[in-house]
Protein backbone atom coordinates (compact mmCIF):
# COMPACT_ATOMS: atom_id res chain seq x y z
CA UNK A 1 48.76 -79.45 -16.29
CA UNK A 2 49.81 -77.25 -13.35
CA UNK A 3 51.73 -79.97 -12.29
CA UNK A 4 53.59 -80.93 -15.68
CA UNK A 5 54.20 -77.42 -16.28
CA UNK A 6 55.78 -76.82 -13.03
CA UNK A 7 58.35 -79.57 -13.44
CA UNK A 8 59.42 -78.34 -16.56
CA UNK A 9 60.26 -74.87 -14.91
CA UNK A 10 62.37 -76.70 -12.41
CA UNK A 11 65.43 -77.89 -13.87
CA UNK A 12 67.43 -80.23 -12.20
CA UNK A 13 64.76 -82.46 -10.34
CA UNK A 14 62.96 -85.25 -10.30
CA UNK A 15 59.56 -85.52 -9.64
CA UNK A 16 57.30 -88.48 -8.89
CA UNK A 17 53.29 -87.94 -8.29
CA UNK A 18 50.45 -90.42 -6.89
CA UNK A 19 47.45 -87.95 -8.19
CA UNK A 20 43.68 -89.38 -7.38
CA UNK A 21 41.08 -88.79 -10.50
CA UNK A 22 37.45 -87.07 -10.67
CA UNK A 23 36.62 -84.96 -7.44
CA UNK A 24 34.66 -81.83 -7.06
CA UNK A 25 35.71 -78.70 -4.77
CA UNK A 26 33.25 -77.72 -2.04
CA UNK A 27 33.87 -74.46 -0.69
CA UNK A 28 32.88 -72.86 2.81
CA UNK A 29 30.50 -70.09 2.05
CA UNK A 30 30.24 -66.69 4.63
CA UNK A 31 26.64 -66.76 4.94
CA UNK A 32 26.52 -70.82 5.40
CA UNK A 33 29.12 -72.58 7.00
CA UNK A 34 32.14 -70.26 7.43
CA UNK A 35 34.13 -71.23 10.61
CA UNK A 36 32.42 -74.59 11.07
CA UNK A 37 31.85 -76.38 8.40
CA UNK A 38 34.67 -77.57 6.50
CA UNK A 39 34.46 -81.47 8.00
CA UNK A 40 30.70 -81.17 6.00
CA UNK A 41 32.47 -80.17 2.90
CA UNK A 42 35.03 -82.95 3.42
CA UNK A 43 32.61 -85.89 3.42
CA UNK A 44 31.15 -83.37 0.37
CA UNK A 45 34.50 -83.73 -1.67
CA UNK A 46 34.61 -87.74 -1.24
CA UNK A 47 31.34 -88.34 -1.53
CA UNK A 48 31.49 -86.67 -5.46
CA UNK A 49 33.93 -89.24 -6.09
CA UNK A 50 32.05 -92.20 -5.29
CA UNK A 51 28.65 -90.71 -7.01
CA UNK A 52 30.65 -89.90 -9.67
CA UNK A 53 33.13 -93.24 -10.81
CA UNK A 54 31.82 -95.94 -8.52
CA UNK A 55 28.73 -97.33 -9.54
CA UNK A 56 28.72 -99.68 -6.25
CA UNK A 57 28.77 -97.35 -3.93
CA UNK A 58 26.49 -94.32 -5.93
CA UNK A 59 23.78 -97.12 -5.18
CA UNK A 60 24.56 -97.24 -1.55
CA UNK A 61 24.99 -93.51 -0.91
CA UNK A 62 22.14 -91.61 0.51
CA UNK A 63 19.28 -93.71 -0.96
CA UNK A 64 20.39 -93.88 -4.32
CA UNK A 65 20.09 -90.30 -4.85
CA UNK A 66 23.22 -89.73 -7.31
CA UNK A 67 23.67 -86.52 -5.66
CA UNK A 68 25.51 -84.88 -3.46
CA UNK A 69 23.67 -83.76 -0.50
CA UNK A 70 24.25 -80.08 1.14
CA UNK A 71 25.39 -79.69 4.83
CA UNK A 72 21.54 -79.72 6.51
CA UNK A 73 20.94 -83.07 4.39
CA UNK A 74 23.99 -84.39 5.84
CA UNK A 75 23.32 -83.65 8.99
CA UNK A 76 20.10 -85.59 9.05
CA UNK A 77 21.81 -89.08 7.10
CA UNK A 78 24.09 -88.38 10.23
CA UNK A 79 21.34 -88.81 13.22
CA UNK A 80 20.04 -91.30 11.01
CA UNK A 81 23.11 -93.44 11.08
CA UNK A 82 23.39 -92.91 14.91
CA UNK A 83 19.72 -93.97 15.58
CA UNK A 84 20.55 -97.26 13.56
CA UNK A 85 23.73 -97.74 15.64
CA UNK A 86 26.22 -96.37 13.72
CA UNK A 87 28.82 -94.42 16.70
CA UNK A 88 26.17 -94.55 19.59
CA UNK A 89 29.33 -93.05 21.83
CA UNK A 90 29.76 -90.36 19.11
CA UNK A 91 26.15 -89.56 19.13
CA UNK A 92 26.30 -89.59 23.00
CA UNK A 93 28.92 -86.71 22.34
CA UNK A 94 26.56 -84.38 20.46
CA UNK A 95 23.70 -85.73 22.24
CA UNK A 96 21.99 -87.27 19.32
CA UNK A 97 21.27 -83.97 18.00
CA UNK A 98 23.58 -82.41 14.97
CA UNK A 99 20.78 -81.52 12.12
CA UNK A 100 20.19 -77.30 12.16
CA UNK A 101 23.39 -77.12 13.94
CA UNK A 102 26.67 -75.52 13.87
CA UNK A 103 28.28 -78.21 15.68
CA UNK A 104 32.21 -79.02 14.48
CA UNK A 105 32.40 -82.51 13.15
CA UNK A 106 35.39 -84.39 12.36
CA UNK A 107 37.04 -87.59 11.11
CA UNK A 108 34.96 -90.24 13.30
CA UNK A 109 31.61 -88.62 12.40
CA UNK A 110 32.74 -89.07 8.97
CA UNK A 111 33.11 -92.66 8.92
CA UNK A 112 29.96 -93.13 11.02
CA UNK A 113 28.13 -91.62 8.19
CA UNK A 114 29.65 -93.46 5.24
CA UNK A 115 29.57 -96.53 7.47
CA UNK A 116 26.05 -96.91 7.85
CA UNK A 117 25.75 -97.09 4.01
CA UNK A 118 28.29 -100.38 4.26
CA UNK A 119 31.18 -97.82 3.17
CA UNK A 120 34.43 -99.68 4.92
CA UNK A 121 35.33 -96.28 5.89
CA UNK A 122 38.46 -96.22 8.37
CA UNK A 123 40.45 -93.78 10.89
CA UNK A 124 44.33 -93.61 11.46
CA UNK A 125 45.75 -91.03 14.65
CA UNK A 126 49.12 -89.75 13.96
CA UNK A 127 50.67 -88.35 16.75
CA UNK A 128 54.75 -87.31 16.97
CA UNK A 129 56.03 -87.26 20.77
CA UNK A 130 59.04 -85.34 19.93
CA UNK A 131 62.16 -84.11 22.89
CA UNK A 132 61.63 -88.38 24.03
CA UNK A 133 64.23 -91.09 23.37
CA UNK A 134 64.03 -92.58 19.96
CA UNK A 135 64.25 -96.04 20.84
CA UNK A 136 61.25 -95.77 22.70
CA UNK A 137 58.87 -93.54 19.83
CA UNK A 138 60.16 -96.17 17.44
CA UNK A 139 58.88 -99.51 19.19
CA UNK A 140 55.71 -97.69 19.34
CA UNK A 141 54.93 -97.33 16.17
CA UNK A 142 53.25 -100.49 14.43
CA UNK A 143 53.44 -101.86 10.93
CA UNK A 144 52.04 -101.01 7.97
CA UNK A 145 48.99 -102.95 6.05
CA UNK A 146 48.64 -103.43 2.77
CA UNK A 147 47.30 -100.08 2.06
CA UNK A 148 50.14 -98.38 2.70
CA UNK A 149 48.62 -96.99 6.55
CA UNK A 150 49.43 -98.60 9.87
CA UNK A 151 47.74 -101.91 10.48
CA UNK A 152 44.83 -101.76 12.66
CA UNK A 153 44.96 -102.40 16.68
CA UNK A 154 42.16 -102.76 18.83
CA UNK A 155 43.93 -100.34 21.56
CA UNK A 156 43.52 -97.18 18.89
CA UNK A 157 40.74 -95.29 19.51
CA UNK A 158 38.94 -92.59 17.85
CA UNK A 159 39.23 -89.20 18.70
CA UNK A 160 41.97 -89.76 21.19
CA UNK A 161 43.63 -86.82 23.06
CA UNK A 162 47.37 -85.93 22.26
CA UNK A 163 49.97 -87.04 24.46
CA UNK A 164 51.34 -84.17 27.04
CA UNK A 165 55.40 -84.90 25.56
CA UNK A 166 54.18 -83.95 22.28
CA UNK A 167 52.24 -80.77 23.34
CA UNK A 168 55.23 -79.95 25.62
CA UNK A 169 57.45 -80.04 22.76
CA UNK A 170 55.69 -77.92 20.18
CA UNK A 171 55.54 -75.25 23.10
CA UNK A 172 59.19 -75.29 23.30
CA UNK A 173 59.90 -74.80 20.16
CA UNK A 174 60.70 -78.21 18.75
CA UNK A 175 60.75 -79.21 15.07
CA UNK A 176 58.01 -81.66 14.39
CA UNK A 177 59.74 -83.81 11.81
CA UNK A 178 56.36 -85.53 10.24
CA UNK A 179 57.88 -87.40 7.56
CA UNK A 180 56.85 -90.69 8.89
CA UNK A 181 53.26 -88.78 8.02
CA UNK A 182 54.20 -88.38 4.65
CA UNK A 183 55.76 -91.73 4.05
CA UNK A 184 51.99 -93.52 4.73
CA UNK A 185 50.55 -91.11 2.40
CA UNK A 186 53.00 -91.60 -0.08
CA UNK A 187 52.58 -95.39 0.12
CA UNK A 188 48.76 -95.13 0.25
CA UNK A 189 47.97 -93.27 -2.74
CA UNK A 190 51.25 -94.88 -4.97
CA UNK A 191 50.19 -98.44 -3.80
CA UNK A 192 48.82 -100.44 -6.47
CA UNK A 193 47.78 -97.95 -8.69
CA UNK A 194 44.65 -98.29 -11.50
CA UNK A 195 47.26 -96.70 -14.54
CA UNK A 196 50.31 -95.41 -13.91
CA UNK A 197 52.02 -92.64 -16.94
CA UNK A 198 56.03 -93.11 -17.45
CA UNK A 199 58.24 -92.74 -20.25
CA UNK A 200 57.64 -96.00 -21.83
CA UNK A 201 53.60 -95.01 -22.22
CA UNK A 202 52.85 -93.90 -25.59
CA UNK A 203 50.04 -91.84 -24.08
CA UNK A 204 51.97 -89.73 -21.67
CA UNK A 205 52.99 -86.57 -22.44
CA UNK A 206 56.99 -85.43 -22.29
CA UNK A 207 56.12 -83.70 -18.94
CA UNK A 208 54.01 -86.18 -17.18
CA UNK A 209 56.82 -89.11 -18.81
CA UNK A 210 59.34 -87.00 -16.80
CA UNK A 211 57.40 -86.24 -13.83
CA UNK A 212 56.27 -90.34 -13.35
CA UNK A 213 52.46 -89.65 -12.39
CA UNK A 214 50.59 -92.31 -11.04
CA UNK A 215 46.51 -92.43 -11.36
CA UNK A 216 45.90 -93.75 -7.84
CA UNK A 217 42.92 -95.90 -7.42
CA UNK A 218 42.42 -95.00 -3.66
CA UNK A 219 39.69 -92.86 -1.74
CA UNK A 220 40.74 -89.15 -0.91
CA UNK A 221 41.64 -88.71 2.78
CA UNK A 222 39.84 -86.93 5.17
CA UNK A 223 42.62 -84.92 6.83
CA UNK A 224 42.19 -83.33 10.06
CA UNK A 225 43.89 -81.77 12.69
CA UNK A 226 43.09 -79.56 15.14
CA UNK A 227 40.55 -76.31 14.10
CA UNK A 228 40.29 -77.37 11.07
CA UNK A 229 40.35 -80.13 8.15
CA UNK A 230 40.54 -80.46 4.06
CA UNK A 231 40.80 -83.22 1.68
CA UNK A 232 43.85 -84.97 0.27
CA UNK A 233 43.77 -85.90 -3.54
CA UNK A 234 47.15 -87.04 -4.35
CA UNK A 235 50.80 -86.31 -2.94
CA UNK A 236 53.82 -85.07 -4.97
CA UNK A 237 57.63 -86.56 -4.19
CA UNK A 238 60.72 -84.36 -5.24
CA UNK A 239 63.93 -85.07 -5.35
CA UNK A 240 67.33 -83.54 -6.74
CA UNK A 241 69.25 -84.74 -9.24
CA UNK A 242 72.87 -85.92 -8.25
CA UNK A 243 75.08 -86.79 -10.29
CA UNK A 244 75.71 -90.30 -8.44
CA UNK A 245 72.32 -90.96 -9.17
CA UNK A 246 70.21 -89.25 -11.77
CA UNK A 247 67.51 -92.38 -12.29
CA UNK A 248 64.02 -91.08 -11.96
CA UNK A 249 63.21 -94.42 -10.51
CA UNK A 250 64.92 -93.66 -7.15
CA UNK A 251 62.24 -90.95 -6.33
CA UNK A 252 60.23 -93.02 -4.42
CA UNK A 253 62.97 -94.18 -1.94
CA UNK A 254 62.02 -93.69 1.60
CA UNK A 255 62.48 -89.92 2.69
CA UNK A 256 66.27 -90.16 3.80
CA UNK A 257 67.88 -87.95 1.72
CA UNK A 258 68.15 -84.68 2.64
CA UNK A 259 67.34 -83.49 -0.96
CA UNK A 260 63.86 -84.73 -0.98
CA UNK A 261 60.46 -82.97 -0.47
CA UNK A 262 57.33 -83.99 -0.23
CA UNK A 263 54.11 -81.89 -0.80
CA UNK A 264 50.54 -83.11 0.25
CA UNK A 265 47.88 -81.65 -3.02
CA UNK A 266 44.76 -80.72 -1.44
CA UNK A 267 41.83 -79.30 -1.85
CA UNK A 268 41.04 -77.17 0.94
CA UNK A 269 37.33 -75.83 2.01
CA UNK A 270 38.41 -72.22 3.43
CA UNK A 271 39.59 -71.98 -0.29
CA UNK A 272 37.28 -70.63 -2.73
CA UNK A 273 36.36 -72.74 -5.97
CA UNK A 274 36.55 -69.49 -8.29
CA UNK A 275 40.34 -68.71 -7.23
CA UNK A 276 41.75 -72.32 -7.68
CA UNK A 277 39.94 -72.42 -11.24
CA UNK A 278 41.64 -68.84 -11.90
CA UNK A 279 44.82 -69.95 -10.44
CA UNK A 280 45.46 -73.24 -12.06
CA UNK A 281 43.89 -71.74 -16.05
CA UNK A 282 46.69 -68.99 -15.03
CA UNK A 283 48.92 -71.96 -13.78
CA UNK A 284 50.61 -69.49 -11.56
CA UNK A 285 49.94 -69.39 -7.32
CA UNK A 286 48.16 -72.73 -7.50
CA UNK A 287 50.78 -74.32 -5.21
CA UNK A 288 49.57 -71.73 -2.16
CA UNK A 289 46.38 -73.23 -2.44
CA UNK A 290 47.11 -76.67 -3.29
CA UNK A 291 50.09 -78.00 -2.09
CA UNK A 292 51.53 -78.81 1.56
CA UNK A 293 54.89 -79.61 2.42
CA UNK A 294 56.24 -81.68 5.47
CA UNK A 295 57.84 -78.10 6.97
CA UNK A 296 54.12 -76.93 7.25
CA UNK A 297 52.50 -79.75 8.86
CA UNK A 298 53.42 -78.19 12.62
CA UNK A 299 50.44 -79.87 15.05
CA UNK A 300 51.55 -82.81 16.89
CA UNK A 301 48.25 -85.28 15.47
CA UNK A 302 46.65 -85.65 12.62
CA UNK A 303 43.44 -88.11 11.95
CA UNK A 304 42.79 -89.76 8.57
CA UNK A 305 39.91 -91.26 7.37
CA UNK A 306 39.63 -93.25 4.58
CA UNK A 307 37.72 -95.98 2.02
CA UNK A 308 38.79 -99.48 1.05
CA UNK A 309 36.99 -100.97 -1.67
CA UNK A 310 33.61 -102.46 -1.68
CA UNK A 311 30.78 -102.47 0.03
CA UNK A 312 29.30 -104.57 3.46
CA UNK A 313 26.18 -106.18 3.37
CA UNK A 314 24.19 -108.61 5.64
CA UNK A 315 25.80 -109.18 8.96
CA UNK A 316 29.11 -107.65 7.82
CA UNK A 317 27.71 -104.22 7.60
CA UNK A 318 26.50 -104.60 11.83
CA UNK A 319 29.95 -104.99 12.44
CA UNK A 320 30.84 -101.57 10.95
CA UNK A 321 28.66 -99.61 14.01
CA UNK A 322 31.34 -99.84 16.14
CA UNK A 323 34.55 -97.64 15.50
CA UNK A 324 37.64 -97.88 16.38
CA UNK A 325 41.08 -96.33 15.20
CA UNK A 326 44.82 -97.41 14.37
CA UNK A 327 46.83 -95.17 16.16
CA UNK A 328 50.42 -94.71 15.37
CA UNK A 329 53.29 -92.80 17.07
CA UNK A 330 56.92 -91.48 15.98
C-alpha cells in the first residue's frame, strides 16, 4: 500500500516493482545481538519464508520444527552442519566453535547452514574496480544465468578480498556507479514471476495497474557488505515520463537513461519492527527504512546469497558441502 500510494503522489512517472510475498522482520535487540548479529537475523528473515509458503523445504528446515529458531539455536544447526561437512574451511575460520558466541557471520556461513538441509543455497561477489580502463572491467565480467545473476565459475570464491584498484578509488573520491548491481537484482526478482498485477488484471487495483507490480517467486537475498548486512525483498524501477515515450512497458529497459532510478526494498535488522509497522500504517518515512537507491550503495563489494528451488537429496546433497562463489566485476 505504501508503495501504490507513493506512486500516486508522484505525478509524472512510471513505476515498475518485482516485490517478494510473506516474510517476517527480525530485529537486532540491545541486550541480545546489537552490533553483531544482523547476518543471524538474515538467515532469520529467509528462513520465515520457507517455514511459512514452502511446504518442501519447512520439512527440511531444522528437523521439521516449523519454527524459526533464535540466534543460540542457530548457532548450534551451524557447528552441526560443519561437523557433517558442510564449509570445513569456514569452520576452520571460526575454529569449529560459533554456538554462545558473538562471532560476525556472513553470506558463506549462511549457505553452509541452509546447505546442509539440501537448500541449493548460492553466493555471488560483486566487486566495481573503478579509475581502470573500461575495456578491461568489461571482459571481466561474465554472463548471466537464467536467474537473472552471473553464471557460476569455478575461479569465484567465497569470501574473497576486494581488489586494491577498487579500494584505491573509493579513497579518492570516485563515484561507484553500481548499476550493473542493480541490473542482476532487477532481473532476479522480475524473472519469471509466480503472478504478475498490470492493467489488464481485473484484480489489480488502479495504483498497483499503474505501478506494474510483479509477485516474484524468488528467495530474498542475503545482502552483505562490509560491517554489516540486511535482507532484500523486492526492488522498485522508476522512470520519467517523456513525452517520446510515455509506455509503462519501457520501465524495465536496461538502466541507460539518465531518468531512471532504481531502489533496493529491504528489510533491515538495525531497524526496529515497531517503527516500520508505525511508519508504513502512517505510510509516511517508510522509504528511510525501506528503500535503497543505487547513489547509496558506496562500498566497492557486495556478496549475495540466495535459494533456487527444490531441495537435494541422496548423493546430490554431498555435493553441496563444498562452496564456492560466482564472482563478477564492472
Amino acid at each position: 500500500r505504501g508503495l501504490e500510494s507513493e506512486q500516486q503522489t508522484q505525478a509524472g512517472t512510471h513505476s515498475a516493482l518485482a516485490l517478494c510475498s510473506y516474510v517476517e522482520h527480525f530485529e537486532s535487540r540491545l541486550e541480545e545481538d546489537l552490533g553483531w548479529g544482523c547476518g543471524w537475523r538474515n538467515i532469520q528473515m529467509i528462513s520465515s519464508h520457507f517455514l511459512e509458503e514452502d511446504e518442501e523445504k519447512r520439512d527440511a528446515l531444522f528437523g521439521g520444527a516449523c519454527f524459526v529458531p533464535d540466534i543460540s539455536a542457530l548457532q548450534q544447526w551451524l557447528e552441526i552442519a560443519w561437523a557433517k561437512g558442510f564449509d570445513t574451511q569456514g569452520a576452520q575460520h571460526f575454529n569449529w566453535k560459533i554456538a554462545g558466541t558473538h562471532k560476525w557471520i556472513g553470506t558463506t556461513q549462511c549457505a553452509a547452514l541452509l546447505r546442509s538441509f539440501g537448500l541449493r543455497a548460492r553466493i555471488v561477489d560483486f566487486q566495481a574496480y573503478m579509475g581502470i580502463d573500461e575495456t578491461a572491467a568489461e571482459s571481466s565480467s561474465r554472463g548471466e544465468t537464467g536467474n537473472g545473476l552471473p553464471e557460476e565459475s569455478s575461479s569465484g570464491a567465497a569470501g574473497s578480498g576486494a581488489g586494491t584498484t577498487a579500494a584505491a578509488s573509493r579513497d579518492q573520491g570516485f563515484a561507484i556507479d553500481q548499476r550493473h548491481l542493480m541490473d542482476c537484482m532487477w532481473n532476479y526478482f522480475a524473472g519469471k514471476p509466480a503472478d504478475t498485477a498490470t492493467s489488464s488484471s481485473s484484480s489489480a487495483s488502479p495504483a498497483a495497474a499503474a505501478a506494474k507490480i510483479t509477485m516474484s517467486d524468488r528467495s530474498r537475498l542475503y545482502f552483505q557488505h562490509k560491517g554489516h548486512s540486511c535482507t532484500v525483498v523486492g526492488i522498485q524501477r522508476k522512470q520519467q515520463i517523456l513525452a517520446a515515450d510515455s509506455s509503462a512497458s519501457n520501465i524495465s529497459n536496461s538502466s541507460s537513461s539518465s531518468a531512471q532510478e532504481d531502489f533496493i526494498l529491504v528489510l533491515d535488522p538495525s531497524e526496529m519492527t515497531r517503527d516500520i509497522v508505525k511508519c508504513l500504517s502512517a505510510q509516511t518515512g517508510w522509504q528511510k527504512l525501506l528503500k535503497r537507491s543505487t547513489q547509496t550503495l558506496r562500498h566497492p563489494e557486495y556478496q549475495l546469497c540466495y535459494v533456487e528451488p527444490g531441495i537435494v537429496y541422496g548423493e546430490g546433497h554431498k555435493n553441496l558441502k563444498l562452496l564456492s562463489s560466482v564472482h563478477y566485476t564492472y
